[in-house]
Protein backbone atom coordinates (compact mmCIF):
# COMPACT_ATOMS: atom_id res chain seq x y z
CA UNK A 1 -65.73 92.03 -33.26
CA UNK A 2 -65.13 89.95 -36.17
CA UNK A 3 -62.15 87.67 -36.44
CA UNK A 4 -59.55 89.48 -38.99
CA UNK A 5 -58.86 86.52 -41.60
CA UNK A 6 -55.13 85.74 -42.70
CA UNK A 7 -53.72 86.53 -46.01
CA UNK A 8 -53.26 83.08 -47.73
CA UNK A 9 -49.31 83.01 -48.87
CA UNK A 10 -48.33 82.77 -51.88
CA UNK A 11 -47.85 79.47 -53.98
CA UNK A 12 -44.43 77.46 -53.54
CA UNK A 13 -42.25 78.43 -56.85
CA UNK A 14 -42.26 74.80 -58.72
CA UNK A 15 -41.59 71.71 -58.61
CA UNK A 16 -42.38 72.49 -55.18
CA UNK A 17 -45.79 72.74 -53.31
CA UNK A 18 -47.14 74.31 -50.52
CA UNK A 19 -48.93 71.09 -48.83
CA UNK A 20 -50.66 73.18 -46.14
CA UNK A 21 -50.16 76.38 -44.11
CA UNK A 22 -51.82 76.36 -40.74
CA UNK A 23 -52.11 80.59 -39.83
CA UNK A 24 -53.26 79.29 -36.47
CA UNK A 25 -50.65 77.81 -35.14
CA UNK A 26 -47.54 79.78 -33.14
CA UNK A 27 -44.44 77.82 -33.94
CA UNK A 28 -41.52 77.78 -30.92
CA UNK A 29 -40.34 74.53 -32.60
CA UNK A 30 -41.84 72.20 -35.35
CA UNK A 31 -40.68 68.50 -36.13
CA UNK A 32 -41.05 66.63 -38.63
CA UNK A 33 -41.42 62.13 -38.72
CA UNK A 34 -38.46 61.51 -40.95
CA UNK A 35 -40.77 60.11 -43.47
CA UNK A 36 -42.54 63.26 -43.87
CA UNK A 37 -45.85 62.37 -42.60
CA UNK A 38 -46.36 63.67 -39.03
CA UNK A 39 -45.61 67.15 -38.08
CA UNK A 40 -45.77 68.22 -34.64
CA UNK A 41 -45.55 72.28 -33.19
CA UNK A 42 -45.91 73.69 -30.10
CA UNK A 43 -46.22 77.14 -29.66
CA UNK A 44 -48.94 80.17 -28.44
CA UNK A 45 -52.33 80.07 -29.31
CA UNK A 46 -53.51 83.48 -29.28
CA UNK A 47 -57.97 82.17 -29.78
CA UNK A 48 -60.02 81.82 -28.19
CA UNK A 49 -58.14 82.63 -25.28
CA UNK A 50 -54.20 82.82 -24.90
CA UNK A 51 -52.59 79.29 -24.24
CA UNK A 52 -49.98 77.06 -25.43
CA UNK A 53 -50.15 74.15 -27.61
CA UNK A 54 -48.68 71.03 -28.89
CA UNK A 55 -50.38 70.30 -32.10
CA UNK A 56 -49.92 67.09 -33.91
CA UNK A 57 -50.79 67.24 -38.24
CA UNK A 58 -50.81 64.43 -41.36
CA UNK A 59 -48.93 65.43 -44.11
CA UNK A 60 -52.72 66.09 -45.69
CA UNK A 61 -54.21 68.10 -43.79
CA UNK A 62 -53.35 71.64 -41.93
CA UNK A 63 -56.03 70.73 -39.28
CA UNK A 64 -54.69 69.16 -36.49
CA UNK A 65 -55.74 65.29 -35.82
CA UNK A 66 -55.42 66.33 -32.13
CA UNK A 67 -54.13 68.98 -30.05
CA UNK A 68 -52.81 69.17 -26.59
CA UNK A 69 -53.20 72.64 -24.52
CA UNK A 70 -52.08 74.37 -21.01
CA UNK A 71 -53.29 77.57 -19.92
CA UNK A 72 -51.13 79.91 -17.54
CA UNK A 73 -47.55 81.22 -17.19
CA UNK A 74 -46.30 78.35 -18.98
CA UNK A 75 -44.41 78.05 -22.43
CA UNK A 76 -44.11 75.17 -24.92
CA UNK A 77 -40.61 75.34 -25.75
CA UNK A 78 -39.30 72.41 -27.50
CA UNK A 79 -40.70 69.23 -29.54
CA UNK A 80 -39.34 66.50 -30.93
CA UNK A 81 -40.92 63.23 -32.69
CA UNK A 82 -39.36 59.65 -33.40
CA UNK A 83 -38.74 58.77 -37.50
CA UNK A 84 -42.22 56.68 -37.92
CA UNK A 85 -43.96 60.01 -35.77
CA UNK A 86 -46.12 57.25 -33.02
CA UNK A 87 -43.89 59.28 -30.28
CA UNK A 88 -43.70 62.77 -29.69
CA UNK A 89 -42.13 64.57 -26.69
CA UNK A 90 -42.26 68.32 -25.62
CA UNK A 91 -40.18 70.21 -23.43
CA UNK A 92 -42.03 73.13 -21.03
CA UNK A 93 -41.11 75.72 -18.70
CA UNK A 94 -43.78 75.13 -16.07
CA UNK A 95 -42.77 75.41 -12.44
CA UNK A 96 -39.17 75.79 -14.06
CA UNK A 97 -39.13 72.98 -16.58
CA UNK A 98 -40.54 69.55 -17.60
CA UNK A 99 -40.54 66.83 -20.36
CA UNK A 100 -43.72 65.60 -21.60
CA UNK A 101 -43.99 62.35 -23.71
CA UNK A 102 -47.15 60.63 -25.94
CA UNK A 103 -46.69 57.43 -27.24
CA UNK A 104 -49.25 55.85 -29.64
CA UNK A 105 -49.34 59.28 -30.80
CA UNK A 106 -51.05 58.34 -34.58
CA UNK A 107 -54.19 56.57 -33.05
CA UNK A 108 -54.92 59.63 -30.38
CA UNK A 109 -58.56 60.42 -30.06
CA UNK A 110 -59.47 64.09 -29.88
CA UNK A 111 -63.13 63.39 -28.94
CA UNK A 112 -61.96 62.19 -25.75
CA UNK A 113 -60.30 64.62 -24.11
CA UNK A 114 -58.22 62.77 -21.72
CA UNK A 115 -57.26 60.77 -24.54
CA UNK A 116 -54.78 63.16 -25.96
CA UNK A 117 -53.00 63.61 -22.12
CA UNK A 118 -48.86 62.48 -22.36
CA UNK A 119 -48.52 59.21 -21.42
CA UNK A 120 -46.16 60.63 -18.68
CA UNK A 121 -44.76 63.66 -17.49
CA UNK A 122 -40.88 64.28 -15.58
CA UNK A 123 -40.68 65.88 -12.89
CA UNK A 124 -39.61 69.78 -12.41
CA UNK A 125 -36.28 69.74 -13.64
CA UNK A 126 -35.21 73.03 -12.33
CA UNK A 127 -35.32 75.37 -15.95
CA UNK A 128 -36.76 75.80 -19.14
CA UNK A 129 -36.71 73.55 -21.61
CA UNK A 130 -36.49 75.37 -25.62
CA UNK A 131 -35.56 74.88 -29.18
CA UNK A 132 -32.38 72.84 -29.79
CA UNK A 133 -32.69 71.41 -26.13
CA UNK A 134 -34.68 68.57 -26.83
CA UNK A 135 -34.32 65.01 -28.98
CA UNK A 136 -35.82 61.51 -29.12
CA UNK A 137 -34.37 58.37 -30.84
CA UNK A 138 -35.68 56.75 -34.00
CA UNK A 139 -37.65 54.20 -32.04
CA UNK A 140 -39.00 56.84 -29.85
CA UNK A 141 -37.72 54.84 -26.83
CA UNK A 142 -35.39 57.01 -25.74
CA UNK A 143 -35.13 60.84 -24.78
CA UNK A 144 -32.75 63.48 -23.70
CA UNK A 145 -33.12 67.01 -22.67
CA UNK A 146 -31.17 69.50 -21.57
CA UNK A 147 -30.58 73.72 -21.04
CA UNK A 148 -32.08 73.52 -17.47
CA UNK A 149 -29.23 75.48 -16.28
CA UNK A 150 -25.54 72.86 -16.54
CA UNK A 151 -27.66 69.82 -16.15
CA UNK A 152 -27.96 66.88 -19.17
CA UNK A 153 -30.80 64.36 -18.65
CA UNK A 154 -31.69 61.28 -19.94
CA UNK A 155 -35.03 58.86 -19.73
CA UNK A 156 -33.95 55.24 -21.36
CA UNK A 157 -37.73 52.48 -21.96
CA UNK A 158 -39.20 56.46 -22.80
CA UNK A 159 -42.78 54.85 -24.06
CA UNK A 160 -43.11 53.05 -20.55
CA UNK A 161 -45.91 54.80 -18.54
CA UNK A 162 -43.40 54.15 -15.71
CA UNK A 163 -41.51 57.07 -16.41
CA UNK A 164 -43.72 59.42 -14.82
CA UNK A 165 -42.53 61.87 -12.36
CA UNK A 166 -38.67 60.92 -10.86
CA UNK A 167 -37.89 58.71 -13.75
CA UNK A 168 -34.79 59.26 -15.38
CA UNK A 169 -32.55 56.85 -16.13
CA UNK A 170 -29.51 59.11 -15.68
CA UNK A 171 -28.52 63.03 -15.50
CA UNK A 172 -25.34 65.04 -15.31
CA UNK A 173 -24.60 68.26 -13.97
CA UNK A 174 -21.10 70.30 -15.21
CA UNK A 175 -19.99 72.30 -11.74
CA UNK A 176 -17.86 74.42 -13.59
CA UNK A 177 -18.91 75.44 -16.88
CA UNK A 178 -21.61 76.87 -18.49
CA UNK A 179 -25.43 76.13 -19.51
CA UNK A 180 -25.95 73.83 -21.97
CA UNK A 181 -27.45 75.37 -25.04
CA UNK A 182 -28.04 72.31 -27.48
CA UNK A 183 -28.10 68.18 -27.78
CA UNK A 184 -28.46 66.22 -30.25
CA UNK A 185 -29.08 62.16 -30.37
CA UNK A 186 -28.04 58.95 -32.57
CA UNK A 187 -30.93 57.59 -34.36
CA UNK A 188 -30.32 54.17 -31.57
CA UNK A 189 -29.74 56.59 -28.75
CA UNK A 190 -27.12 55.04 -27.52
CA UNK A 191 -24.85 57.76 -28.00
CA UNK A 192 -25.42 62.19 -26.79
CA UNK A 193 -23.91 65.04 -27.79
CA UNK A 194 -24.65 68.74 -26.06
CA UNK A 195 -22.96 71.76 -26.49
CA UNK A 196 -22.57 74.73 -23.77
CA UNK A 197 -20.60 77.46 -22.96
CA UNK A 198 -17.05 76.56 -23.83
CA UNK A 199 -17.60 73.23 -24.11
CA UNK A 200 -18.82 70.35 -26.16
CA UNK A 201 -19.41 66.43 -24.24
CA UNK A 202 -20.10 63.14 -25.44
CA UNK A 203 -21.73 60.07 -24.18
CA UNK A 204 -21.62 56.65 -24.95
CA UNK A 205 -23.44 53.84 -23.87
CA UNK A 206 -26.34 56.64 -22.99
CA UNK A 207 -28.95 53.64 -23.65
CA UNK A 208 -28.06 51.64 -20.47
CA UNK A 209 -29.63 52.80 -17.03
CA UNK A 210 -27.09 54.45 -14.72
CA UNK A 211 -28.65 56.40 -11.97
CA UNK A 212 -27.88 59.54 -10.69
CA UNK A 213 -25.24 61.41 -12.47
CA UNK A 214 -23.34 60.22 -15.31
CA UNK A 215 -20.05 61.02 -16.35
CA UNK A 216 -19.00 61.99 -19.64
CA UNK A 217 -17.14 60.16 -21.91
CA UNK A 218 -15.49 62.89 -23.24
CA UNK A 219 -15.70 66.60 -22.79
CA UNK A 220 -13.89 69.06 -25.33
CA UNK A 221 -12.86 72.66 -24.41
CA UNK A 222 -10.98 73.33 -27.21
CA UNK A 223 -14.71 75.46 -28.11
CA UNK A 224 -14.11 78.73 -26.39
CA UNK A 225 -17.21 80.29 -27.32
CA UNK A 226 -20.84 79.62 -26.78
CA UNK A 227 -21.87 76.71 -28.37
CA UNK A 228 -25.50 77.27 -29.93
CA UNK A 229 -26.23 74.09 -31.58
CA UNK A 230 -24.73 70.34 -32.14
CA UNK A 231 -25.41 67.86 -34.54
CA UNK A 232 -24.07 63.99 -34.05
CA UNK A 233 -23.85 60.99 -36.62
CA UNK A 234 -26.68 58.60 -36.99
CA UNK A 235 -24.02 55.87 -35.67
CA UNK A 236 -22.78 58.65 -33.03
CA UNK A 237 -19.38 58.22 -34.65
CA UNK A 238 -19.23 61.91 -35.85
CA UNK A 239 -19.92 65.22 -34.03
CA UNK A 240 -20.26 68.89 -34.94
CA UNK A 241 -20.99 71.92 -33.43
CA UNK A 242 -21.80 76.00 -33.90
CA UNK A 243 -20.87 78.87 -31.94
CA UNK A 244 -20.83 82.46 -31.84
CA UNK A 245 -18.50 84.82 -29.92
CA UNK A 246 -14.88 83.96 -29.42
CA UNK A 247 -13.86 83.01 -32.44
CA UNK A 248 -16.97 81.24 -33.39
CA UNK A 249 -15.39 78.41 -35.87
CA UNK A 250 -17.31 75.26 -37.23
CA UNK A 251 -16.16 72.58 -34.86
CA UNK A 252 -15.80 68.63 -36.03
CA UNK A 253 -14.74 65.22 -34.24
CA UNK A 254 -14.07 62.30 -36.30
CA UNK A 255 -13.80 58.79 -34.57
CA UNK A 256 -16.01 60.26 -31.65
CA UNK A 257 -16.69 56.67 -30.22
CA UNK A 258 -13.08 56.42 -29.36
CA UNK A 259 -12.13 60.06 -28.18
CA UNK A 260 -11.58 60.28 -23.94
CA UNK A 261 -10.55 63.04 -21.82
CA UNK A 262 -10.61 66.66 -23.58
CA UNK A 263 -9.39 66.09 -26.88
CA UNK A 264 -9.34 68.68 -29.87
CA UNK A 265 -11.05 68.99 -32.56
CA UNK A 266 -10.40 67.16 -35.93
CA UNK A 267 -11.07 70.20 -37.77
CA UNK A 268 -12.58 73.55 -38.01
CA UNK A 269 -13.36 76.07 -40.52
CA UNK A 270 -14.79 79.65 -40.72
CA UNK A 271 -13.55 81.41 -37.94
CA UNK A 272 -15.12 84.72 -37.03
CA UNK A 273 -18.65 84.17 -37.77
CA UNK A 274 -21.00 83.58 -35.50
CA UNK A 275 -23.48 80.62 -35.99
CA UNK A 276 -27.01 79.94 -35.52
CA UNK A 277 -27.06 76.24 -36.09
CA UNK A 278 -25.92 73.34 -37.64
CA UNK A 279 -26.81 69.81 -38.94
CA UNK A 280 -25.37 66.62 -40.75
CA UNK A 281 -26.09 64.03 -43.17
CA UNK A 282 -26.72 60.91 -41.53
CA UNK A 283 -22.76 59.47 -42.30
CA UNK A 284 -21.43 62.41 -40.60
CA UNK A 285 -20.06 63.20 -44.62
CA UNK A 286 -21.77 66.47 -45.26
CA UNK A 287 -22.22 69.31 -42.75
CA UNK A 288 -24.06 72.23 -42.92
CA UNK A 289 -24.34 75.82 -40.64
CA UNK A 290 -26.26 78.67 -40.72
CA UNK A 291 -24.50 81.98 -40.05
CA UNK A 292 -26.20 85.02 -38.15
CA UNK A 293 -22.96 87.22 -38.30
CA UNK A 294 -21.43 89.04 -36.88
CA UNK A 295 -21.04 91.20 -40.63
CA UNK A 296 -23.90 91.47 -42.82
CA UNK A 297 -21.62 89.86 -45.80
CA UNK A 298 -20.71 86.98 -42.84
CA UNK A 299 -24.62 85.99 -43.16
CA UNK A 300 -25.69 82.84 -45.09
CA UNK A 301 -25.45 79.60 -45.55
CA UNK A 302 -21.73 77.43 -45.24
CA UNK A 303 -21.47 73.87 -46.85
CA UNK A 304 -18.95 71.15 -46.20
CA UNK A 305 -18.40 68.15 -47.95
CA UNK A 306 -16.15 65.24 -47.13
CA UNK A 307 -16.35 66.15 -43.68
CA UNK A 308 -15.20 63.04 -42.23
CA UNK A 309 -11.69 62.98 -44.37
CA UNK A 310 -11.17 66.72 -43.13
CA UNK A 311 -7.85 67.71 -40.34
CA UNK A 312 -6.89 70.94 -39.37
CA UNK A 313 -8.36 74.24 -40.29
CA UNK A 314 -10.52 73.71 -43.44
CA UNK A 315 -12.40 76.03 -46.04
CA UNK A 316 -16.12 75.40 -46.85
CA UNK A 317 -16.59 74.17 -50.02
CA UNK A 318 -19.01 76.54 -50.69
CA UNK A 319 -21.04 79.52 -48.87
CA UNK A 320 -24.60 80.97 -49.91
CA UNK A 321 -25.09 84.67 -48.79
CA UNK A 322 -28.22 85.76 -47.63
CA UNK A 323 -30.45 88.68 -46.97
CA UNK A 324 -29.89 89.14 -43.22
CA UNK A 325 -29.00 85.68 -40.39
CA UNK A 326 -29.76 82.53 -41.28
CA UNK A 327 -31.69 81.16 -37.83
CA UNK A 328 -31.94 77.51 -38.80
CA UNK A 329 -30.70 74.83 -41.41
CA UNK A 330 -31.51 70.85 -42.41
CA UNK A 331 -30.06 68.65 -44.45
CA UNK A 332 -31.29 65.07 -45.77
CA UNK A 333 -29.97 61.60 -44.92
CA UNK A 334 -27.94 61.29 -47.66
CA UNK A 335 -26.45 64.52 -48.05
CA UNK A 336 -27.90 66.00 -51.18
CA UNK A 337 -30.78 68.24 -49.86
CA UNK A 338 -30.81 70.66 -48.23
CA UNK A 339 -32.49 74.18 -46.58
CA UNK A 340 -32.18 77.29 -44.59
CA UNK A 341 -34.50 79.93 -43.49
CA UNK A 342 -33.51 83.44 -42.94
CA UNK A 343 -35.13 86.82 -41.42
CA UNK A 344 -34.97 90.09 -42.51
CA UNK A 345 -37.76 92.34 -44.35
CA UNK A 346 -38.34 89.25 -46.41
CA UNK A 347 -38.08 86.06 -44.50
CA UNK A 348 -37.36 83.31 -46.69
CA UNK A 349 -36.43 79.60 -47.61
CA UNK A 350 -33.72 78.35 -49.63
CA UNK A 351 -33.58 74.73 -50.97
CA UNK A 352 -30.43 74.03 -52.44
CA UNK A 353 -28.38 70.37 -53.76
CA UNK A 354 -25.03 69.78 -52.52
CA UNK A 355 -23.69 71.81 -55.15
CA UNK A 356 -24.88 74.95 -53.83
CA UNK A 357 -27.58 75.68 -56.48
CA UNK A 358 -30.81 77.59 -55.02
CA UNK A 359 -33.30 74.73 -56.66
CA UNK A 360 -36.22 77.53 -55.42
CA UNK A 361 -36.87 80.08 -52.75
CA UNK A 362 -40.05 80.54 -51.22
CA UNK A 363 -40.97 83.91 -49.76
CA UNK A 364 -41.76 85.88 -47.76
CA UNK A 365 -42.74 83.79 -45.26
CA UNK A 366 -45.59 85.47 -42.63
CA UNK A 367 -42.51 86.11 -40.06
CA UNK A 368 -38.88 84.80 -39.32
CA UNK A 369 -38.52 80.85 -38.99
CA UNK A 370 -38.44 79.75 -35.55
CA UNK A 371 -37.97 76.27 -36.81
CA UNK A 372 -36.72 74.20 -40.08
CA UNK A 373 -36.65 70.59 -40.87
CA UNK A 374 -36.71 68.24 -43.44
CA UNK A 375 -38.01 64.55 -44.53
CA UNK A 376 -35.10 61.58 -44.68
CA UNK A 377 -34.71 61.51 -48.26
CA UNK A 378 -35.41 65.82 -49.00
CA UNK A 379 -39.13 65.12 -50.02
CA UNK A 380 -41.01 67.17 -47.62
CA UNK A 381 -39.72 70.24 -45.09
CA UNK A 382 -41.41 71.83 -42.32
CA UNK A 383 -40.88 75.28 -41.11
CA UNK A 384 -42.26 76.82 -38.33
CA UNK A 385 -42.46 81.00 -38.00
CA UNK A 386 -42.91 83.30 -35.26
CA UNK A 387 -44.25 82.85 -31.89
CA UNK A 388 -47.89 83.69 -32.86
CA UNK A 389 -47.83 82.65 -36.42
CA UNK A 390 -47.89 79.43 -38.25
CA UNK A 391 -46.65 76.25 -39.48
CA UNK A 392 -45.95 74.73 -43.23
CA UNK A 393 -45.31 72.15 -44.76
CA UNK A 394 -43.97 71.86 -48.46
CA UNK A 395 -43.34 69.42 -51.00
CA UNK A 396 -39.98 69.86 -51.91
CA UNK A 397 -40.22 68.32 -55.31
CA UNK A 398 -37.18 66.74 -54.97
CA UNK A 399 -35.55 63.94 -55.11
CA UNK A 400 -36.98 63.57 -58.94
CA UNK A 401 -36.86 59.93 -60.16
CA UNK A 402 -36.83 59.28 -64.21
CA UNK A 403 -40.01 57.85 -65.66
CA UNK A 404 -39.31 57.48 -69.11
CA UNK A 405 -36.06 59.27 -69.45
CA UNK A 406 -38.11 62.15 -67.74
CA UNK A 407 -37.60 63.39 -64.27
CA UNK A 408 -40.39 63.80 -62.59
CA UNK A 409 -40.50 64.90 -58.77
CA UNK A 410 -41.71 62.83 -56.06
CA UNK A 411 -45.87 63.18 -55.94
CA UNK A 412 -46.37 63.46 -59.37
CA UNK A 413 -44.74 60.41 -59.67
CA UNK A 414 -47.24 59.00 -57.33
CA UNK A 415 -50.08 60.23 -59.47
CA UNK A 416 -48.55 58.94 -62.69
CA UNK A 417 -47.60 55.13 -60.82
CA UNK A 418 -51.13 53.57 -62.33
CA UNK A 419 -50.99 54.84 -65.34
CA UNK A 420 -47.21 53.60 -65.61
CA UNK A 421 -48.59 50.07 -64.46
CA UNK A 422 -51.43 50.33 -67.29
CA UNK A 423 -48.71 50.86 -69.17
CA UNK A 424 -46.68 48.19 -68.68
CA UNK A 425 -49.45 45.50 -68.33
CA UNK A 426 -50.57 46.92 -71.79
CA UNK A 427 -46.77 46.15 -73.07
CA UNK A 428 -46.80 42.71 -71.22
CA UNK A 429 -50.02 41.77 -73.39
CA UNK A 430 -48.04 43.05 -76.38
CA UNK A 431 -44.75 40.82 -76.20
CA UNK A 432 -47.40 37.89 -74.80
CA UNK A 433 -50.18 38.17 -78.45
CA UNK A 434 -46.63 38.58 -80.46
CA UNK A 435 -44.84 35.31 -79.02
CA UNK A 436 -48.14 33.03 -80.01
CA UNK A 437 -48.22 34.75 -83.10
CA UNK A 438 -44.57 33.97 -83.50
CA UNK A 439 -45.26 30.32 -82.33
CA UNK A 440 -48.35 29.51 -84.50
């Protein structure tokens, strides 16, 4: 029986450009270095016989420079890799739940086999491990999982080989509230964020080995819905969170280093919708959610900006509507880039700037996004679809510099650099011939 082949998609809508599309390639969760050249995926793999796989791309390529499978009743649920993309850890449901971790992961060698093994694997932590559950710092060095029932943990020295089997540094376990659904890290990882059932905690000091469990620094329970997904400051000053049932606001805590006990929230805006997920520029500043409902006209995209100057209850400063629930957003560094992905009969992407200005849409993607996220500076995004479908990876186009009075976006700016020097050298020799003529 011959092998059906995929329909190629269609071309990104410009400046943008599709960079690759691998049709191979389930996606349960996709991550992206934060320069934008190492994507990882993990996901099923449907050929040449069912499995699950953590494959690891260049931004040139949609062939994987090395792969990583399991076969069985097992399920690649989460990934996450650190800013430069030489670390990359997954989280799995086998035997109830693990974290895997590969360090040198840019000088793997797929002709060995054992080569592309995790440098070490945790122990069974007692539940799954999926999307939104997993993070690793900047450095790669540190790690923290969670959603294995009300249990938080933590692996500090992560690219050690001594971290196989019982070694985490710390863990915590809430008796009386419910599963943690989401955490997020500072880029240092010295600071953790999760969200749960009616509840949102915080950790300081996370970088420094405890043992056994470790209490929180704070624990809010102002939330009193489910929180779905958290996103925390790059200096772990600032934290925000999205949930959906009862009432289902956008949550924010300013001045997080300094909060204790259960405090309240600075602000929160948009009650009644329900959220899918949430992220933040790297100041904490800018905020963005995705919205799944629970009304159709609820659906879309919701945009803060000052976020840190915000108190009380607060409107968005602006709201995108979309063609059914937006399941995942990201946001740039700095604030002025940003995307969503959507289902619905026509799953799509939306780039917008801060202003809330579509700058494209690219559709329909093969299936709904399982997974969305984007390059420091808004350069290059990654999205992930389906359980059995595929991975991309686009040039955004954006941030365009000015050549010339001329902006240009990002990689043709690359391809115009020598002629620009040519240029200028041919200018330099110009003034030079003009001053000896001038001196003679």
């Amino acid at each position: 029986m011959n092998a059906v082949t995929p329909t190629p998609p269609p071309p990104a809508p410009p400046p943008a450009t599709l960079l690759w599309w691998d049709p191979t390639a389930g996606a349960n969760d996709i991550a992206l270095s934060k320069d934008g050249r190492y994507v990882a995926v993990v996901g099923f793999v449907p050929s040449p016989s069912p499995h699950q796989e953590l494959r690891f791309y260049g931004r040139s390529s949609g062939t994987p420079l090395w792969t990583y499978s399991q076969y069985g009743f097992i399920i690649f649920g989460s990934v996450a890799i650190s800013a430069d993309g030489d670390c990359v850890a997954i989280g799995t449901t086998y035997q109830g739940g693990d974290v895997r971790f590969w360090r040198n992961a840019k000088s793997r060698n797929p002709s060995i086999p054992s080569d592309t093994d995790p440098t070490w694997t945790s122990v069974n932590l007692g539940g799954p491990i999926y999307k939104r559950c997993l993070d690793i710092s900047d450095d790669g060095n540190y790690v923290v999982a969670c959603g294995t029932g009300q249990f938080v943990f933590y692996w500090a020295d992560a690219k050690s080989e001594a971290k196989s089997g019982s070694g985490v540094s710390w863990s915590w376990r809430s008796p009386d509230l419910g599963t943690a659904h989401a955490v997020d890290l500072s880029s240092d990882g010295d600071y953790v964020a999760t969200g749960g059932d009616w509840y949102v905690a915080y950790w300081k000091d996370a970088r420094t080995p405890k043992g056994g469990p470790q209490a929180f620094d704070w624990k809010s329970t102002k939330p009193t819905d489910s929180i779905l997904d958290v996103a925390i400051s790059d200096d772990g000053n600032y934290v925000a969170a999205a949930g959906r049932g009862f009432p289902s606001p956008v949550y924010y805590w300013a001045d997080a280093k300094f909060l204790s006990d259960d405090p309240t929230t600075t602000w929160e805006s948009a009650a009644g919708v329900d959220f899918s997920s949430i992220d933040m520029s790297s100041d904490g500043d800018e905020v963005i959610a995705g919205a799944i409902g629970p009304n159709p006209e609820d659906q879309g995209v919701y945009f803060w900006s000052g976020a840190r100057g915000r108190v009380d209850t607060q409107p968005w400063s602006w709201r995108y509507t979309t063609l059914g629930p937006v399941h995942d957003v990201a946001i740039n560094d700095a604030g002025d880039y940003m995307a969503a992905a959507n289902d619905e009969a026509v799953p799509s992407v939306y780039f917008f700037d801060s202003a809330g200005d579509p700058l494209w849409v690219y559709q329909p993607l093969d299936d709904e996004a399982s997974g969305l996220v984007m390059s420091w500076d808004g350069g290059t995004l990654a999205v992930g679809t389906g359980e059995v479908d595929s991975a991309y990876l686009f040039n955004t186009g954006y941030p365009m510099k000015p050549v010339g009075g001329v902006a240009v976006p990002t990689d043709r700016l690359a391809l115009l650099s020598p002629w620009i020097g040519i240029a200028f050298a041919a200018l330099a020799v110009g003034v030079f011939a003009t001053r000896r003529r001038r001196k003679a």
